[in-house]
PDB file of N, CA and C in Angstrom:
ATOM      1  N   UNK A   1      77.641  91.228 182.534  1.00  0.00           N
ATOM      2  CA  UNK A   1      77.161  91.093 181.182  1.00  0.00           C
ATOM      3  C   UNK A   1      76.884  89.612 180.923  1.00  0.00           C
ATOM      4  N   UNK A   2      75.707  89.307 180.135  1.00  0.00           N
ATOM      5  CA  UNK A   2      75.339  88.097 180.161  1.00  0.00           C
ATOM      6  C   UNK A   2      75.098  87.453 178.743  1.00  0.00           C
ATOM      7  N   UNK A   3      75.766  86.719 178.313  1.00  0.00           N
ATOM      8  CA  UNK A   3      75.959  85.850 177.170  1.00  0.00           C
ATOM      9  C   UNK A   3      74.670  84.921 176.770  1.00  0.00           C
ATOM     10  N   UNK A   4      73.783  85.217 175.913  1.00  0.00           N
ATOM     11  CA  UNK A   4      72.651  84.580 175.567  1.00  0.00           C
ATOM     12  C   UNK A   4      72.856  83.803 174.510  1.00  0.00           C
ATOM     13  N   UNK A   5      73.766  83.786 173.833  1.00  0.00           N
ATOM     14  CA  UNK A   5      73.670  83.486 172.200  1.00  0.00           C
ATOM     15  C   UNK A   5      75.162  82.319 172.870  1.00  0.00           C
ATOM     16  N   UNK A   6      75.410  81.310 173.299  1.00  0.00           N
ATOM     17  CA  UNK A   6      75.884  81.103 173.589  1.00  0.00           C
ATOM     18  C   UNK A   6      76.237  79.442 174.572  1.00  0.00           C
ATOM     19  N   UNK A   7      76.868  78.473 173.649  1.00  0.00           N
ATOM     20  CA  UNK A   7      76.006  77.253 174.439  1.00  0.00           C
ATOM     21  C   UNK A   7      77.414  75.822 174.631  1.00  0.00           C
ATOM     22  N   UNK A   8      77.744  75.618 175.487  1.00  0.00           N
ATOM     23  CA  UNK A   8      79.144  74.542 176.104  1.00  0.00           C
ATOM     24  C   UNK A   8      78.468  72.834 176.185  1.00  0.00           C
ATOM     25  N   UNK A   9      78.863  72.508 175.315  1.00  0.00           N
ATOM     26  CA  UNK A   9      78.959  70.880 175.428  1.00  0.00           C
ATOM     27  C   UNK A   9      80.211  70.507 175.517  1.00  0.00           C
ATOM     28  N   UNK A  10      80.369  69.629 177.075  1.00  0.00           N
ATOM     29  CA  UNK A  10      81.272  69.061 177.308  1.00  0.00           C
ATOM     30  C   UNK A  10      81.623  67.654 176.931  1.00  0.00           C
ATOM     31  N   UNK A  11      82.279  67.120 177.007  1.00  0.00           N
ATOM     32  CA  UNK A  11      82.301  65.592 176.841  1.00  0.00           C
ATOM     33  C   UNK A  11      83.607  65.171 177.784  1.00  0.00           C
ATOM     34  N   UNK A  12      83.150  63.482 178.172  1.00  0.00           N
ATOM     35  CA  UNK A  12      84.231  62.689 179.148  1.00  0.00           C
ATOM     36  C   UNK A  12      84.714  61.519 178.213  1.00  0.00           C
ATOM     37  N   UNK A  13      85.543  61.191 178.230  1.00  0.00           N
ATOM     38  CA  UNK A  13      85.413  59.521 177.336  1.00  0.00           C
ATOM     39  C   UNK A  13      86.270  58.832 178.328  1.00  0.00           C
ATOM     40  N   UNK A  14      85.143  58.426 179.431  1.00  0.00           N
ATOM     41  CA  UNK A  14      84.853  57.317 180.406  1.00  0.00           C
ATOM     42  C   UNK A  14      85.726  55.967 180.384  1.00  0.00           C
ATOM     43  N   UNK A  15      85.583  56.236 179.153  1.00  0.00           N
ATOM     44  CA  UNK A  15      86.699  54.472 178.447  1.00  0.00           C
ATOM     45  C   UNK A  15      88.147  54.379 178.117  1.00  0.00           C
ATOM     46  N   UNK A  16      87.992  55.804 178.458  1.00  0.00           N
ATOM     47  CA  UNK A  16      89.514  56.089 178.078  1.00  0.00           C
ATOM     48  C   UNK A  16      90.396  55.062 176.348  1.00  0.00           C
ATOM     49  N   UNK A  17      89.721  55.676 175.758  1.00  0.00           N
ATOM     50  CA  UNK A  17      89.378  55.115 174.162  1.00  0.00           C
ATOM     51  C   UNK A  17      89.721  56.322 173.655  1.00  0.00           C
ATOM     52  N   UNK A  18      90.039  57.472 173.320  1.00  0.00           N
ATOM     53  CA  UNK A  18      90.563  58.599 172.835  1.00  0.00           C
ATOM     54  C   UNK A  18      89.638  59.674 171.561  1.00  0.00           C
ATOM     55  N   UNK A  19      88.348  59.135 172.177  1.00  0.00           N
ATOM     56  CA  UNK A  19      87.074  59.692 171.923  1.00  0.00           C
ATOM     57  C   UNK A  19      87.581  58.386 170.577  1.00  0.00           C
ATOM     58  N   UNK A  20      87.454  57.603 170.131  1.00  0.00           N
ATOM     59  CA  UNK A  20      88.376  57.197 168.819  1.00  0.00           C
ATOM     60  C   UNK A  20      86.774  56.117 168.874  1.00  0.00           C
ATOM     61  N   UNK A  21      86.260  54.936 167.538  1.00  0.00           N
ATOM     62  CA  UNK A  21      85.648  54.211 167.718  1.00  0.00           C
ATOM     63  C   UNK A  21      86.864  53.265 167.713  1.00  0.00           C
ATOM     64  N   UNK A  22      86.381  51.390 168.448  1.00  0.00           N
ATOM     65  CA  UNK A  22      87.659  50.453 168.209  1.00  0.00           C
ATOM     66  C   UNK A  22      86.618  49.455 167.847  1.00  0.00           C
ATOM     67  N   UNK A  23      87.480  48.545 167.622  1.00  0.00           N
ATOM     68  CA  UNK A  23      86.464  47.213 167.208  1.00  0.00           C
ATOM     69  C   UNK A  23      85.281  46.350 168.180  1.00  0.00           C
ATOM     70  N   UNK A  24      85.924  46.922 169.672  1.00  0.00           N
ATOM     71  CA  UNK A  24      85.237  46.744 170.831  1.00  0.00           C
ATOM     72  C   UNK A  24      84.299  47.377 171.007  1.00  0.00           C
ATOM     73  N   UNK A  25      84.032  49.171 170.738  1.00  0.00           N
ATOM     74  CA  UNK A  25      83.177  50.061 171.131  1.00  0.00           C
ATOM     75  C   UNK A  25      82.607  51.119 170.073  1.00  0.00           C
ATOM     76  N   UNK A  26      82.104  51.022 169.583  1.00  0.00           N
ATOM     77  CA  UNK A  26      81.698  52.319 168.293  1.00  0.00           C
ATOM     78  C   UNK A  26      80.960  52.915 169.094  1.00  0.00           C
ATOM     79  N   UNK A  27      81.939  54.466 169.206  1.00  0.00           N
ATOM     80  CA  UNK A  27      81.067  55.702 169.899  1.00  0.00           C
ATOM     81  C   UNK A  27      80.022  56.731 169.183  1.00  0.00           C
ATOM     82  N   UNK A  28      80.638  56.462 167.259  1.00  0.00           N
ATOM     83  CA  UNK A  28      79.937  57.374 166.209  1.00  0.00           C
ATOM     84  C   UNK A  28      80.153  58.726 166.551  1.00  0.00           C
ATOM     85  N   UNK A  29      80.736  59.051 167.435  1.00  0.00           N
ATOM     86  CA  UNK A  29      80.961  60.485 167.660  1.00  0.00           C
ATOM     87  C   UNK A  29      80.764  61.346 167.019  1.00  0.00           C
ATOM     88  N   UNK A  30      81.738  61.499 165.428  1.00  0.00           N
ATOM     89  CA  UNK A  30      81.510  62.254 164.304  1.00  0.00           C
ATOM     90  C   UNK A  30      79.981  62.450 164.145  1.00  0.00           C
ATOM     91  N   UNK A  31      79.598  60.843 163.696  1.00  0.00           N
ATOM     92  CA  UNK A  31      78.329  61.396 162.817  1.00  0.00           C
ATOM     93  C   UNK A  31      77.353  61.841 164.019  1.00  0.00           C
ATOM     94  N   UNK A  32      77.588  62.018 165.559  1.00  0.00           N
ATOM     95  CA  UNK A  32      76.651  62.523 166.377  1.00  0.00           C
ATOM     96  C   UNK A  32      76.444  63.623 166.202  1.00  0.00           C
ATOM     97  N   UNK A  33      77.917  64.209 166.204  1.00  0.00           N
ATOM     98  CA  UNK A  33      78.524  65.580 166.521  1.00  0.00           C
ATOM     99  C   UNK A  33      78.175  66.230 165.122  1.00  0.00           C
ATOM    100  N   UNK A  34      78.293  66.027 164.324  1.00  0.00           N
ATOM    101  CA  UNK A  34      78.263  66.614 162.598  1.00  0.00           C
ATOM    102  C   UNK A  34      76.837  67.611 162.889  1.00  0.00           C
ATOM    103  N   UNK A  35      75.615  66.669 162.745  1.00  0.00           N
ATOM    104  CA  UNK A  35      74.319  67.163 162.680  1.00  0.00           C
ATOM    105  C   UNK A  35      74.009  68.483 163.767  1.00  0.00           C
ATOM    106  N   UNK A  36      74.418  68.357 164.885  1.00  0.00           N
ATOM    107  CA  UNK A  36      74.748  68.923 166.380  1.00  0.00           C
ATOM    108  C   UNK A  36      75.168  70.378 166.006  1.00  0.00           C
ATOM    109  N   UNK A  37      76.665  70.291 165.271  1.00  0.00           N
ATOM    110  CA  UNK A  37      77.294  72.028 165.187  1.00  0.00           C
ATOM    111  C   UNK A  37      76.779  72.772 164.096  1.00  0.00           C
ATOM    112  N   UNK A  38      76.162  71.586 163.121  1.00  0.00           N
ATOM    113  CA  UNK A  38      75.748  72.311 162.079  1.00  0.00           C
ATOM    114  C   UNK A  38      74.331  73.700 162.024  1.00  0.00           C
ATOM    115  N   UNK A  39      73.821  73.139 163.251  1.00  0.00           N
ATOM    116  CA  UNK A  39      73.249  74.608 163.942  1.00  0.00           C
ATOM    117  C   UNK A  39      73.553  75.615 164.337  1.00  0.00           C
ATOM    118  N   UNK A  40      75.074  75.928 164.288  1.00  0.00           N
ATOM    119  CA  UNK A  40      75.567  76.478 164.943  1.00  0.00           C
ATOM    120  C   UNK A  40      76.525  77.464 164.110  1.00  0.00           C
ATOM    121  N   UNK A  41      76.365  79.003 164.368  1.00  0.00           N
ATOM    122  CA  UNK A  41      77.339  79.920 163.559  1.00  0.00           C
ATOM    123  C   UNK A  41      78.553  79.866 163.739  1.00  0.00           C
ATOM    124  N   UNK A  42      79.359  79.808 165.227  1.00  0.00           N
ATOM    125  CA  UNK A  42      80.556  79.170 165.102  1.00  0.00           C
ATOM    126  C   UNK A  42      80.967  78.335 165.806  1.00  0.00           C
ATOM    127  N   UNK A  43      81.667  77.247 166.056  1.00  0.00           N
ATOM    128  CA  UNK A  43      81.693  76.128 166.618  1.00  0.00           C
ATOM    129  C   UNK A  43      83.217  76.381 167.053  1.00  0.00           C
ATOM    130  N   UNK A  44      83.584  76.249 168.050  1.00  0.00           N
ATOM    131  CA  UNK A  44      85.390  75.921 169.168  1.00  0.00           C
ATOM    132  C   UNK A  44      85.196  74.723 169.733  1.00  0.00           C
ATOM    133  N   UNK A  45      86.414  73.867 168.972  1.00  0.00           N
ATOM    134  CA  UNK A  45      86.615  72.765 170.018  1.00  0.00           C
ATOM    135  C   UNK A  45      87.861  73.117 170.601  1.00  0.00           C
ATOM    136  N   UNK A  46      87.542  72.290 172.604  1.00  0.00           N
ATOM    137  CA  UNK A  46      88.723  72.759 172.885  1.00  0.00           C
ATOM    138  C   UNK A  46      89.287  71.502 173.345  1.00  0.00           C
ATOM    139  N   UNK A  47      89.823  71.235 173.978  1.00  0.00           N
ATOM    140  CA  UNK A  47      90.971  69.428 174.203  1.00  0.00           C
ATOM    141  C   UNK A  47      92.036  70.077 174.644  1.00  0.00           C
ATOM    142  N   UNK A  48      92.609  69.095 175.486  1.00  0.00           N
ATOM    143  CA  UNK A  48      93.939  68.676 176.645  1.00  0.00           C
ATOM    144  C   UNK A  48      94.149  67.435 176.472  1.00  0.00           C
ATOM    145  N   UNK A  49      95.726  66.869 175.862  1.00  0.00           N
ATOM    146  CA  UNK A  49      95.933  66.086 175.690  1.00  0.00           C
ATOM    147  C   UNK A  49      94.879  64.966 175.048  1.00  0.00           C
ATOM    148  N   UNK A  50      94.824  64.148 175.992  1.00  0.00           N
ATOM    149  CA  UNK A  50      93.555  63.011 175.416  1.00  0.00           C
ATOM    150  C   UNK A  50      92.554  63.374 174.433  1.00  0.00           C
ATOM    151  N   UNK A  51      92.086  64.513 175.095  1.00  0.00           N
ATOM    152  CA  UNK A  51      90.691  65.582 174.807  1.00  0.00           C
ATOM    153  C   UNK A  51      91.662  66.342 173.378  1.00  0.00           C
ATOM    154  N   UNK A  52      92.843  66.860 173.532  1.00  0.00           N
ATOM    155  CA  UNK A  52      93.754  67.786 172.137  1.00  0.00           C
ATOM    156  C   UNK A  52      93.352  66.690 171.134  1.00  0.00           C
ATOM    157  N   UNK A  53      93.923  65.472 171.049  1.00  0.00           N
ATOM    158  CA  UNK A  53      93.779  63.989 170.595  1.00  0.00           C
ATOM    159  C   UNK A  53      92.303  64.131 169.626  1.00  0.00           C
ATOM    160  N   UNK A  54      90.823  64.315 170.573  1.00  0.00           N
ATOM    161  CA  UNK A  54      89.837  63.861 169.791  1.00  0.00           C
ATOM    162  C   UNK A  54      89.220  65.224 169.006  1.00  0.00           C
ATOM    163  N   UNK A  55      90.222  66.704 169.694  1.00  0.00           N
ATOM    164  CA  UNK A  55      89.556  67.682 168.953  1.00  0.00           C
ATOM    165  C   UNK A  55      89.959  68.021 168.073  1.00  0.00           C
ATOM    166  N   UNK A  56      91.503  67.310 167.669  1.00  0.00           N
ATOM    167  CA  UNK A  56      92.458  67.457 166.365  1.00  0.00           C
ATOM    168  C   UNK A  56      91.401  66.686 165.040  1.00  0.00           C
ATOM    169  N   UNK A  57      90.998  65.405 166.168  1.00  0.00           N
ATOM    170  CA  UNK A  57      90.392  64.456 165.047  1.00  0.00           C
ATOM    171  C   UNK A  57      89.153  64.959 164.612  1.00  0.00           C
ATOM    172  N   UNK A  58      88.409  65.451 165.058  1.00  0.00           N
ATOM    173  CA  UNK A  58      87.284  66.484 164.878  1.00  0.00           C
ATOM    174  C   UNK A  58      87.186  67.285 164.014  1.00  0.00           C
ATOM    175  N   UNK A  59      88.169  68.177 163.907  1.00  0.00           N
ATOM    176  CA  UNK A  59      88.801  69.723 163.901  1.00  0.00           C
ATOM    177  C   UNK A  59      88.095  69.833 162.843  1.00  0.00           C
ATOM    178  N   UNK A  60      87.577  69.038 161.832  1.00  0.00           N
ATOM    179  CA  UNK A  60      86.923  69.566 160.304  1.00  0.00           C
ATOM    180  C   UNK A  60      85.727  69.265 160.559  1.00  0.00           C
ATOM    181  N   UNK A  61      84.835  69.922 161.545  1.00  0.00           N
ATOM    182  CA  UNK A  61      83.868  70.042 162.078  1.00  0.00           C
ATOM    183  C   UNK A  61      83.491  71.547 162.646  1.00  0.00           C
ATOM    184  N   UNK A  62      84.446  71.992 162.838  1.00  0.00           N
ATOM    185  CA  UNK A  62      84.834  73.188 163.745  1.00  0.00           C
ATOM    186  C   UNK A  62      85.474  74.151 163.262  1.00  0.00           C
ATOM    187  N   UNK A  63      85.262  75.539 163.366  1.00  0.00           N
ATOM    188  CA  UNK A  63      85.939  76.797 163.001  1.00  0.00           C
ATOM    189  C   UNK A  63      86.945  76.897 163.314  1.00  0.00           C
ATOM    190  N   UNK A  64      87.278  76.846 164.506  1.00  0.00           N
ATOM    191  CA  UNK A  64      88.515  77.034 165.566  1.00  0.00           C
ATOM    192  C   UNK A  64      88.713  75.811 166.355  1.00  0.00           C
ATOM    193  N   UNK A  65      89.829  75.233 166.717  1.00  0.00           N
ATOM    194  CA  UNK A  65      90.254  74.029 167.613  1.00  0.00           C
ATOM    195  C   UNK A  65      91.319  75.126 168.423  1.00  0.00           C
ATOM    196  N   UNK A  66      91.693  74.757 169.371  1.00  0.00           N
ATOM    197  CA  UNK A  66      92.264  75.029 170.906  1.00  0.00           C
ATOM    198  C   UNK A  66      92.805  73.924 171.473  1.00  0.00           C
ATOM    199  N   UNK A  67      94.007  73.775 171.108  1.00  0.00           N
ATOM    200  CA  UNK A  67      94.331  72.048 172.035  1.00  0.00           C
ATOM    201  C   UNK A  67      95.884  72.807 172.845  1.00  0.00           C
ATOM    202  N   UNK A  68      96.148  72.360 173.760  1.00  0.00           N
ATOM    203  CA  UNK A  68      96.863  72.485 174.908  1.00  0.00           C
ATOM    204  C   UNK A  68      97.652  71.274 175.466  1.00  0.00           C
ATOM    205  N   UNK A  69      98.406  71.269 174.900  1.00  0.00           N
ATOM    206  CA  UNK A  69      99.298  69.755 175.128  1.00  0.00           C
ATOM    207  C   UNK A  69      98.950  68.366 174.494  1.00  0.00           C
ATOM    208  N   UNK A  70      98.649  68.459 173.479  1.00  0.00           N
ATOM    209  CA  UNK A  70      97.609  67.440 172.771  1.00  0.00           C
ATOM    210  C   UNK A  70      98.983  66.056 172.162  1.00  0.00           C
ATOM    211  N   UNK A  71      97.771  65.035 172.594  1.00  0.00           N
ATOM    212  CA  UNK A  71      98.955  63.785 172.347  1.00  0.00           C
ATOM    213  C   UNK A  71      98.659  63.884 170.693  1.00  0.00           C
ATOM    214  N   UNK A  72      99.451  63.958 169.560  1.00  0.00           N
ATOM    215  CA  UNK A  72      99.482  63.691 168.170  1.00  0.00           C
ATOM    216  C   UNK A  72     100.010  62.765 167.679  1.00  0.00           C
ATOM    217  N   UNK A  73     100.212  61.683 168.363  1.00  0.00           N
ATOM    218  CA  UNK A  73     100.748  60.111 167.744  1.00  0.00           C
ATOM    219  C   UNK A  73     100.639  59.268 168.544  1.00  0.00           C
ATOM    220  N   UNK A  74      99.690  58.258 168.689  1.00  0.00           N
ATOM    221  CA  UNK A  74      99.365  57.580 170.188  1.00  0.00           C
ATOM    222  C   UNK A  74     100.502  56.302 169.786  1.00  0.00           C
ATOM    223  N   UNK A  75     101.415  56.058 168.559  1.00  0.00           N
ATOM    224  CA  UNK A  75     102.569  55.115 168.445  1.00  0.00           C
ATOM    225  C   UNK A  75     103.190  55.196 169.447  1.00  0.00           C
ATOM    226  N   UNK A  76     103.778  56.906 169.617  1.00  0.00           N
ATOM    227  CA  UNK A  76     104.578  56.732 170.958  1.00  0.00           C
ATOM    228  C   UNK A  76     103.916  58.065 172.047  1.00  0.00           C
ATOM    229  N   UNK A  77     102.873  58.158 172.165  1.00  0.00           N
ATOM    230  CA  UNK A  77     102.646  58.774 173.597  1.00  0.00           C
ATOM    231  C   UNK A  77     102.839  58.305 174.741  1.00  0.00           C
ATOM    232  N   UNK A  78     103.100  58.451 175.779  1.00  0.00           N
ATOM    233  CA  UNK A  78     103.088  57.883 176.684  1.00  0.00           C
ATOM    234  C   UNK A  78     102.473  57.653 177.630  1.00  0.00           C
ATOM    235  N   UNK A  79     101.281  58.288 177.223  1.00  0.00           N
ATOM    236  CA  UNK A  79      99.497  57.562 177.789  1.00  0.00           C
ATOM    237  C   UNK A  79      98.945  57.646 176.384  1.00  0.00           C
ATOM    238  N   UNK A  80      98.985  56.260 176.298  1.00  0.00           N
ATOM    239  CA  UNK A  80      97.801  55.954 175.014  1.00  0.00           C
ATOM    240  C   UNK A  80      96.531  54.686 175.808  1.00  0.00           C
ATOM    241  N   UNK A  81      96.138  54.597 174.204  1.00  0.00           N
ATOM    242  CA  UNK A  81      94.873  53.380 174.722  1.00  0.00           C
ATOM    243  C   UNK A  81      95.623  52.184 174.663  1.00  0.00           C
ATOM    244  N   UNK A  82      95.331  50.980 175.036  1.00  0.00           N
ATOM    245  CA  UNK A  82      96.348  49.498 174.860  1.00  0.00           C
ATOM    246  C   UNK A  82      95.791  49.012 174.065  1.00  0.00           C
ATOM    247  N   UNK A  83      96.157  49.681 172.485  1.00  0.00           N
ATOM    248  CA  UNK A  83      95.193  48.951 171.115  1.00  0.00           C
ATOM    249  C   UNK A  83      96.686  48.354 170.611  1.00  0.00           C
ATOM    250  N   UNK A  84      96.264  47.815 169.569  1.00  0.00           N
ATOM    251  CA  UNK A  84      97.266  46.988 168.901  1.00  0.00           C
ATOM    252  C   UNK A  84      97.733  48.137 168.052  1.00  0.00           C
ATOM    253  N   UNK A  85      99.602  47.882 167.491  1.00  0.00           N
ATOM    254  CA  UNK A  85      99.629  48.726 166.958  1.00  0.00           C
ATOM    255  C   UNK A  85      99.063  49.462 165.489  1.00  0.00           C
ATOM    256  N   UNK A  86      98.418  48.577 164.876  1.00  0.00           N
ATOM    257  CA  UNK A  86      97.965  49.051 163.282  1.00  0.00           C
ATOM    258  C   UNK A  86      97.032  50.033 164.161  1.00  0.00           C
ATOM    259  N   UNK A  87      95.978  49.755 164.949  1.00  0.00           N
ATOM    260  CA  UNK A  87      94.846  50.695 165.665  1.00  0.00           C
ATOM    261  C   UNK A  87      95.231  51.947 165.725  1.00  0.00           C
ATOM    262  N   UNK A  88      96.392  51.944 166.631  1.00  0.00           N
ATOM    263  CA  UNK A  88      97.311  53.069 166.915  1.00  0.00           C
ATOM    264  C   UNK A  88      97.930  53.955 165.816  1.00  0.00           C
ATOM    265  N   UNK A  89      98.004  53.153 164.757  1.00  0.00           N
ATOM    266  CA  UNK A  89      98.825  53.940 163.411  1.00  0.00           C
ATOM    267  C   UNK A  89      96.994  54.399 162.734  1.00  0.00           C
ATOM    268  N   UNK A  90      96.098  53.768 162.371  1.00  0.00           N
ATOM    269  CA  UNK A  90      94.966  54.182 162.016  1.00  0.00           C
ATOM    270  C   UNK A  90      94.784  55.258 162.708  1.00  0.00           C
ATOM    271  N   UNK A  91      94.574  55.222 164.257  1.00  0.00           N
ATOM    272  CA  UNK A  91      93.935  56.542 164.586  1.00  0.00           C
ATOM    273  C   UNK A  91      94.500  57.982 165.043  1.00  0.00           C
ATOM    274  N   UNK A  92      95.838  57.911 164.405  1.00  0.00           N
ATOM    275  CA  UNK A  92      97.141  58.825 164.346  1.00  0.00           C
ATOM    276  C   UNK A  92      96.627  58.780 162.939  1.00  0.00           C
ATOM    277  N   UNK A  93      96.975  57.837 162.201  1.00  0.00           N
ATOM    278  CA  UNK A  93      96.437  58.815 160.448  1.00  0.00           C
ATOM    279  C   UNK A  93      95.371  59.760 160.359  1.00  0.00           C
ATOM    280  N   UNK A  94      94.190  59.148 161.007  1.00  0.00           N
ATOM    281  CA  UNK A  94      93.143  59.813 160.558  1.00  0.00           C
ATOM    282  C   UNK A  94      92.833  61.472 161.243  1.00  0.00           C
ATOM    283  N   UNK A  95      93.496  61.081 162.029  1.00  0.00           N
ATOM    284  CA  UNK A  95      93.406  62.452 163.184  1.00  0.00           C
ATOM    285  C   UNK A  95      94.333  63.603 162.531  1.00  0.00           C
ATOM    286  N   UNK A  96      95.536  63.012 161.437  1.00  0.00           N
ATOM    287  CA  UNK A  96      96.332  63.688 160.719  1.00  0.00           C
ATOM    288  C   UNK A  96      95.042  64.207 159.625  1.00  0.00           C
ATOM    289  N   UNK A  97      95.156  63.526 158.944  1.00  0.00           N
ATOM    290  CA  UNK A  97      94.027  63.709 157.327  1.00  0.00           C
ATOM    291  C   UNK A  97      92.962  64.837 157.391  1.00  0.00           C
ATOM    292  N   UNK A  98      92.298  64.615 159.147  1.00  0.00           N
ATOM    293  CA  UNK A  98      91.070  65.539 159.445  1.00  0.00           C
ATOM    294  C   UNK A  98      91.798  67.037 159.644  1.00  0.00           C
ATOM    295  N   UNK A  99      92.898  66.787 160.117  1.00  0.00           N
ATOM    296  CA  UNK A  99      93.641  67.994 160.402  1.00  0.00           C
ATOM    297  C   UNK A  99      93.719  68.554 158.716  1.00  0.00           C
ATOM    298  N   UNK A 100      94.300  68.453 157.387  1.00  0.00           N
ATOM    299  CA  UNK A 100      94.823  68.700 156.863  1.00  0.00           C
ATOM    300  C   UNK A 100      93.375  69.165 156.187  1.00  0.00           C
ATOM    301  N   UNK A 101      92.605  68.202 156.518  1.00  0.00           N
ATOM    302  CA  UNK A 101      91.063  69.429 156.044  1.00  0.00           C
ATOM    303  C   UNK A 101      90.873  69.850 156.360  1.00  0.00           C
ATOM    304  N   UNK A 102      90.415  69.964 157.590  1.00  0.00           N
ATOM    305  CA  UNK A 102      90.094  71.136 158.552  1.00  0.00           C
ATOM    306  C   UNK A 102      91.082  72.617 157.749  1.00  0.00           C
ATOM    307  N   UNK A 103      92.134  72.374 158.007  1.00  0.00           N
ATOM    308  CA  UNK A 103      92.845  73.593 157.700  1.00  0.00           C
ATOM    309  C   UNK A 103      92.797  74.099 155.924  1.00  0.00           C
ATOM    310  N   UNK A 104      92.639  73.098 155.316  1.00  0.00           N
ATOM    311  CA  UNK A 104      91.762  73.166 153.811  1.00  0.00           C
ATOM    312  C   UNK A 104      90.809  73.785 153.941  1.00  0.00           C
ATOM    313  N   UNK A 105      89.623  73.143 155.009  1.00  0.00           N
ATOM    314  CA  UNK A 105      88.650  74.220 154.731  1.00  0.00           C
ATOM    315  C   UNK A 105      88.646  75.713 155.987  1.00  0.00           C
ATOM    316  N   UNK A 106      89.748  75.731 156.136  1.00  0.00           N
ATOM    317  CA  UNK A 106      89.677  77.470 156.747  1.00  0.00           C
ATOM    318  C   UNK A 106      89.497  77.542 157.934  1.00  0.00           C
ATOM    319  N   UNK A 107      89.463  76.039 158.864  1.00  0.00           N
ATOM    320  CA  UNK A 107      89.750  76.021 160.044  1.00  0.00           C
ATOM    321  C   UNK A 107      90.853  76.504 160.713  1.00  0.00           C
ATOM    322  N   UNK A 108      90.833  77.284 162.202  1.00  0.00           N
ATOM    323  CA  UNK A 108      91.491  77.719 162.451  1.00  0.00           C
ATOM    324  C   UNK A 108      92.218  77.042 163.568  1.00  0.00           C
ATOM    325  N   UNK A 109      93.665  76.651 163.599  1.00  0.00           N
ATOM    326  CA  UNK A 109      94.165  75.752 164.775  1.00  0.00           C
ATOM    327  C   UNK A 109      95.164  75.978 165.599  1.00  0.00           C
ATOM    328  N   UNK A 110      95.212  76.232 166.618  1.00  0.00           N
ATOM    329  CA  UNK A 110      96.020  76.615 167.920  1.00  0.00           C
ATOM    330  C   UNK A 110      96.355  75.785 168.735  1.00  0.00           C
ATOM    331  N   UNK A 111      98.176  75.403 168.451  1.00  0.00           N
ATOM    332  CA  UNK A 111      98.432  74.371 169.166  1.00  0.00           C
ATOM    333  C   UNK A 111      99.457  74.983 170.698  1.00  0.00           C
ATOM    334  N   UNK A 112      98.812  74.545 171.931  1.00  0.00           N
ATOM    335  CA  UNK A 112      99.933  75.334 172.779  1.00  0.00           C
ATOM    336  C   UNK A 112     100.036  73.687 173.790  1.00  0.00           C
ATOM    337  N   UNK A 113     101.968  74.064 173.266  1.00  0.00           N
ATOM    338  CA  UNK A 113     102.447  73.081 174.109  1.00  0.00           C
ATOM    339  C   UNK A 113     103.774  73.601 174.855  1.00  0.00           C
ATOM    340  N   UNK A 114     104.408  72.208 175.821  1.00  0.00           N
ATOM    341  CA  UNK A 114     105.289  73.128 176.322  1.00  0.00           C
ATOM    342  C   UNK A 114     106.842  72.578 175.605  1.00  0.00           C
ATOM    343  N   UNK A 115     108.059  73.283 175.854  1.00  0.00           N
ATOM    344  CA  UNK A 115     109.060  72.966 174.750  1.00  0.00           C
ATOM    345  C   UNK A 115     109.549  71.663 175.904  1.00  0.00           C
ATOM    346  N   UNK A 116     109.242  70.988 175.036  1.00  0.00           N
ATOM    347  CA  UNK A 116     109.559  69.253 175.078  1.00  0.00           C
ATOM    348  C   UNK A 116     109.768  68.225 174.230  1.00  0.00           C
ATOM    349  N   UNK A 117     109.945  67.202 174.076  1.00  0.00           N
ATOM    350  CA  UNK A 117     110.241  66.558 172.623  1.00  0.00           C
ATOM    351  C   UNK A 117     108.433  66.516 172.191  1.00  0.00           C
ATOM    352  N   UNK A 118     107.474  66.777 172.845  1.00  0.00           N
ATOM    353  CA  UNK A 118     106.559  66.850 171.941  1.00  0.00           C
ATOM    354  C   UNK A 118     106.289  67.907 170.895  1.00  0.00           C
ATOM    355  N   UNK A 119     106.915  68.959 171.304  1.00  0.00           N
ATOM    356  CA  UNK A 119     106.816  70.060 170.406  1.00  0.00           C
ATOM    357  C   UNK A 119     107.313  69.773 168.736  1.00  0.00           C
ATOM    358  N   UNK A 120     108.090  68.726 168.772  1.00  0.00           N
ATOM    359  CA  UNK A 120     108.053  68.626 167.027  1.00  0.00           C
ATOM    360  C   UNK A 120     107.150  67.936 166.495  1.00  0.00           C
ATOM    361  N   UNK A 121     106.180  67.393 167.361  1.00  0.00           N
ATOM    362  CA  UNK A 121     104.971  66.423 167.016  1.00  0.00           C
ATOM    363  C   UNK A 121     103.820  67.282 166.821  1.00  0.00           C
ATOM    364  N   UNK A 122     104.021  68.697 166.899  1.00  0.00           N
ATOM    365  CA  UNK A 122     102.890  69.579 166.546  1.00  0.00           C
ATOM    366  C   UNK A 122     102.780  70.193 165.815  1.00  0.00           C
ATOM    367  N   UNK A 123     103.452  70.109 164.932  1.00  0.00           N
ATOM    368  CA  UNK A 123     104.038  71.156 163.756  1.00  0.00           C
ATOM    369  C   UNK A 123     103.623  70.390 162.589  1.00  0.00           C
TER     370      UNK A 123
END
């Protein structure tokens, strides 16, 4: 059976920057991505860790998010980017805030991790 209606954009972030913009690199991601899904009847982002990271920050873009071990506080992850810490507290807020719309506006979010001390960082 063959899926016509149906279309996968992947993404890498090469820079290992946490799909995030910094003062060094503006990726604009959002406003790429905004125009992009808005064609689209339903939109899934999915993310692993790094990738959980930029689809949390996303997520009010998207119907459904899917993250799978997703870092949710790059203060203390233990692979983050080597930003200074305010950077680090900025792009942990904002990735919070998008979350809390996203789920405002009726986004749907699925967090699967494994029971570790990250598990209270997902809740």
């Amino acid at each position: 059976h063959q899926l016509n209606d149906f279309d996968v954009l992947c993404l890498c972030d090469t820079n290992c920057q946490w799909y995030s913009d910094t003062p060094q690199l503006r990726l604009g991601l959002e406003e790429k991505l905004r125009p992009f899904v808005a064609g689209y009847r339903s939109v899934l982002f999915l993310g692993v860790s790094m990738g959980g990271f930029a689809a949390l920050s996303l997520s009010h873009l998207a119907d459904t998010v899917a993250v799978f071990g997703p870092q949710t506080d790059l203060r203390i992850a233990h692979l983050r980017p080597g930003w200074p810490e305010e950077q680090l507290t900025a792009a942990t807020n904002r990735m919070q805030q998008n979350v809390r719309r996203a789920l405002r506006g009726g986004t749907k979010i699925e967090f699967h991790v494994a029971m570790e001390d990250h598990l209270p960082l997902a809740r």
